[in-house]
N, C-alpha and C. Protein backbone atom coordinates (compact mmCIF):
# COMPACT_ATOMS: atom_id res chain seq x y z
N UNK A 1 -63.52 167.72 92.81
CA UNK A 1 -62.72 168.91 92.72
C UNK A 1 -62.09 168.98 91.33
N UNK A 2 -62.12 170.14 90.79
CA UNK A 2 -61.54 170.40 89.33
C UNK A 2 -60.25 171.09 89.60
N UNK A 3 -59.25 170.78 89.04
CA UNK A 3 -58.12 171.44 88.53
C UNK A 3 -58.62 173.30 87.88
N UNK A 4 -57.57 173.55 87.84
CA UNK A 4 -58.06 174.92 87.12
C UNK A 4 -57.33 174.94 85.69
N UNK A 5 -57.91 175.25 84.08
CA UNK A 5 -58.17 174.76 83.47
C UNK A 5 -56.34 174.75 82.52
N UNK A 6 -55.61 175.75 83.10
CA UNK A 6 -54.16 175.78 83.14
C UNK A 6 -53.03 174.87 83.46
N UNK A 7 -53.86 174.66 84.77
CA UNK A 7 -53.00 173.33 85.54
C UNK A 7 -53.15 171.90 84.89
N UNK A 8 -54.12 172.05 84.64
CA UNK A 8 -55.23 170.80 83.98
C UNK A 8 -54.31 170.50 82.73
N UNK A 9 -54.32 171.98 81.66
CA UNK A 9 -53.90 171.51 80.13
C UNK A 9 -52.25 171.11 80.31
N UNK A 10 -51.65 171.67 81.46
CA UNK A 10 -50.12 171.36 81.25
C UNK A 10 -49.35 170.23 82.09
N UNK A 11 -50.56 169.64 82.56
CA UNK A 11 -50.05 168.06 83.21
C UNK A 11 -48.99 166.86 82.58
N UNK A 12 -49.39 167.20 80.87
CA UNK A 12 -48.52 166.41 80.61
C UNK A 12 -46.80 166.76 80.24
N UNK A 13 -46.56 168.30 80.08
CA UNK A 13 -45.68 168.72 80.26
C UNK A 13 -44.83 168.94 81.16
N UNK A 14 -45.58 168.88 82.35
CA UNK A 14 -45.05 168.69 84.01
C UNK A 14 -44.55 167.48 84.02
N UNK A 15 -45.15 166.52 83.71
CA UNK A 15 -44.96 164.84 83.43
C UNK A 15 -43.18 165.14 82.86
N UNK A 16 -43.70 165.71 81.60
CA UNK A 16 -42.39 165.59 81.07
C UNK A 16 -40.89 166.31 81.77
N UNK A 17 -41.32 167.30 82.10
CA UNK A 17 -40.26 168.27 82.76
C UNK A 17 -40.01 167.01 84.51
N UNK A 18 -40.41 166.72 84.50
CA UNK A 18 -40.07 165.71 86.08
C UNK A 18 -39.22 164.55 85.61
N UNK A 19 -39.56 164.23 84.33
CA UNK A 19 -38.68 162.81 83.67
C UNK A 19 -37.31 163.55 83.91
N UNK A 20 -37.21 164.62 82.87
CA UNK A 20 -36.35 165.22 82.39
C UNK A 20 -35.10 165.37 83.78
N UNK A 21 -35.55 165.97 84.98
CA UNK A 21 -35.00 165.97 86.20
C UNK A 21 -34.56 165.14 86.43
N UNK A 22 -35.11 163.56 86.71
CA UNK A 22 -35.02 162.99 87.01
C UNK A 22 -33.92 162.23 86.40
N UNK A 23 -33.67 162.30 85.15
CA UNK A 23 -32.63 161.85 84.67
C UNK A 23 -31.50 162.82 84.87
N UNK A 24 -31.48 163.88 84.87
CA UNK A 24 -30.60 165.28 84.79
C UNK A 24 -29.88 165.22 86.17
N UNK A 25 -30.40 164.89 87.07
CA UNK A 25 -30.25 165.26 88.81
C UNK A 25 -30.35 164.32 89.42
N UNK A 26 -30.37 162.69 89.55
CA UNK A 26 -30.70 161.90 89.91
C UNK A 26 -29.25 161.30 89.32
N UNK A 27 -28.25 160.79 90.02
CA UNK A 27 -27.36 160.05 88.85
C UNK A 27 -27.45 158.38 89.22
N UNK A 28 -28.26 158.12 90.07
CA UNK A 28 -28.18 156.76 90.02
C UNK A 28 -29.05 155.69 88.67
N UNK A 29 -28.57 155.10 88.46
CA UNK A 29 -28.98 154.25 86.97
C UNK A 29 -30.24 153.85 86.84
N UNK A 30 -31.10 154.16 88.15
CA UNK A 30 -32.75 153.28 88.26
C UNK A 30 -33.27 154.58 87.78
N UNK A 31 -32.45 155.93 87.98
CA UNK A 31 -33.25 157.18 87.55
C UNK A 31 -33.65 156.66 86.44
N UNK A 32 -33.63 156.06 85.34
CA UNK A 32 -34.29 155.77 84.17
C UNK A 32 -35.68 155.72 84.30
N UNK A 33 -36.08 154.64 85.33
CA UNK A 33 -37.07 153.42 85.37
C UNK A 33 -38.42 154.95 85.43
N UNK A 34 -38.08 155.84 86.49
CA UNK A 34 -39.09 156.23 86.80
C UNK A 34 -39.32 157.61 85.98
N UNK A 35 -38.40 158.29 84.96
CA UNK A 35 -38.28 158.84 84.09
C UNK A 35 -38.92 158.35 82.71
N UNK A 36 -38.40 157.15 82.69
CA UNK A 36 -39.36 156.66 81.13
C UNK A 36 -40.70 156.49 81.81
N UNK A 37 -41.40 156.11 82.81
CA UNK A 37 -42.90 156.11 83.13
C UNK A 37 -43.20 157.28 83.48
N UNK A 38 -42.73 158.54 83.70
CA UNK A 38 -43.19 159.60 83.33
C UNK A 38 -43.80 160.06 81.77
N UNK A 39 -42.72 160.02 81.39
CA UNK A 39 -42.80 159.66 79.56
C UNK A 39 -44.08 159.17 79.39
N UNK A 40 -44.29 158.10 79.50
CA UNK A 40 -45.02 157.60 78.84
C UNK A 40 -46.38 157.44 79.55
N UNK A 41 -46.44 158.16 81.08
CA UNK A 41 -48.00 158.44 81.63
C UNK A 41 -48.07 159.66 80.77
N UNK A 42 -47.12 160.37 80.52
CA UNK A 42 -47.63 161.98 79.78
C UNK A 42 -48.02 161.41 77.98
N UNK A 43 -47.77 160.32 77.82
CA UNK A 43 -48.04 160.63 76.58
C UNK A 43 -49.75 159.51 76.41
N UNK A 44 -49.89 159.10 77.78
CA UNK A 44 -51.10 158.46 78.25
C UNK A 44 -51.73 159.72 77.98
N UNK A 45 -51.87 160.39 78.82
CA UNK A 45 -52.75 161.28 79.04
C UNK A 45 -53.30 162.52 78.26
N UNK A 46 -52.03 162.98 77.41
CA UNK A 46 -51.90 163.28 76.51
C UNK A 46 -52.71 162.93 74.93
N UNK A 47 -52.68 161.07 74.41
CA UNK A 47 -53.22 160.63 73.54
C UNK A 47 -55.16 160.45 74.27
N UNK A 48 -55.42 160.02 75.64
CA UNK A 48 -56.70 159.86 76.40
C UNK A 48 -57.23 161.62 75.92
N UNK A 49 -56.31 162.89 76.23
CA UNK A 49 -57.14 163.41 75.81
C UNK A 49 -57.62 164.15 74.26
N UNK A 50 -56.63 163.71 73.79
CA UNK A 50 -56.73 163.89 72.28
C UNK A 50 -58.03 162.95 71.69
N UNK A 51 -58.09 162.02 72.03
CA UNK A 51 -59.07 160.81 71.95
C UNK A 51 -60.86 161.43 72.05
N UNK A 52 -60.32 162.00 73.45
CA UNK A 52 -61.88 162.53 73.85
C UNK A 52 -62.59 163.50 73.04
N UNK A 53 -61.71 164.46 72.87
CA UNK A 53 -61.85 165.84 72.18
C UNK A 53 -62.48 165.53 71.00
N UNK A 54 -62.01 164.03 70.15
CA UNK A 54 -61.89 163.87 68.79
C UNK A 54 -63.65 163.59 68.69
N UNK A 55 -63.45 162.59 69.97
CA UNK A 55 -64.89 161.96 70.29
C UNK A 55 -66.26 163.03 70.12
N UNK A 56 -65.76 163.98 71.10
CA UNK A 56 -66.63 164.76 71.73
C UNK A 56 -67.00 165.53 70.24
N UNK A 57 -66.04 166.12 69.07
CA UNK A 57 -66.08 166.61 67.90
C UNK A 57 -66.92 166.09 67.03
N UNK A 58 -66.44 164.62 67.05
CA UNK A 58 -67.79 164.27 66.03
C UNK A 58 -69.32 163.75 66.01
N UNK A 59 -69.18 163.69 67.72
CA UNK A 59 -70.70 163.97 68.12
C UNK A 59 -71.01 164.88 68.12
N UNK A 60 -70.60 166.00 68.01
CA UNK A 60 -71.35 167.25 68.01
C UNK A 60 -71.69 167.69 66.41
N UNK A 61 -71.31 167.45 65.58
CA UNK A 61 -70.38 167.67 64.37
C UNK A 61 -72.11 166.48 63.84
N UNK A 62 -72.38 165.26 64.72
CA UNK A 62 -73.76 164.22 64.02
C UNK A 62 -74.64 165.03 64.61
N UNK A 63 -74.67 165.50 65.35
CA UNK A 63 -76.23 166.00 66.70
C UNK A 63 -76.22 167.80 65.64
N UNK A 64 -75.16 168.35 65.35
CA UNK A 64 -75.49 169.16 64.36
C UNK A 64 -76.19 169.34 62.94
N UNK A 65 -75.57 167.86 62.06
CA UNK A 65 -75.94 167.35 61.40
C UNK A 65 -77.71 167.01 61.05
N UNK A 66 -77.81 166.67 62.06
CA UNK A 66 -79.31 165.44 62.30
C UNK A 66 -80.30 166.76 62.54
N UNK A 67 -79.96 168.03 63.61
CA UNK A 67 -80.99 169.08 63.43
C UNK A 67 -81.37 169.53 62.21
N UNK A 68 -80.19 169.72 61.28
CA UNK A 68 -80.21 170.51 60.20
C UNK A 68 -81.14 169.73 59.39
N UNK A 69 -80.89 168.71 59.28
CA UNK A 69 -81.93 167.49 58.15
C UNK A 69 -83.30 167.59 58.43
């Protein structure tokens, strides 16, 4: 099953906006624990897909390359 491609791109901002709560509305002191691992799954997922994209760019970018030659 696929996400739809909206929901998909703003996962890691959801990530972030739930930390954010969680510290905001939560006043007990563990609210941290599960606020900073929000953080930092969004910035997982976030750098995983920056990674791919980069990937996916410069294979296309050689397989373009290699026809032209």
């Amino acid at each position: 099953m696929r996400l739809p491609q909206s929901i998909y791109e703003a996962i890691p901002a959801i990530y972030v906006a739930a930390a954010f709560t969680c510290m905001l509305f939560i006043e007990e002191p563990f609210s941290l624990i599960p606020a900073f691992l929000l953080i930092v799954a969004s910035w997982m997922v976030w750098r995983a897909r920056k990674d791919h994209r980069n990937r996916q760019r410069v294979q296309q970018l050689r397989t373009n390359n290699e026809r032209s030659s």
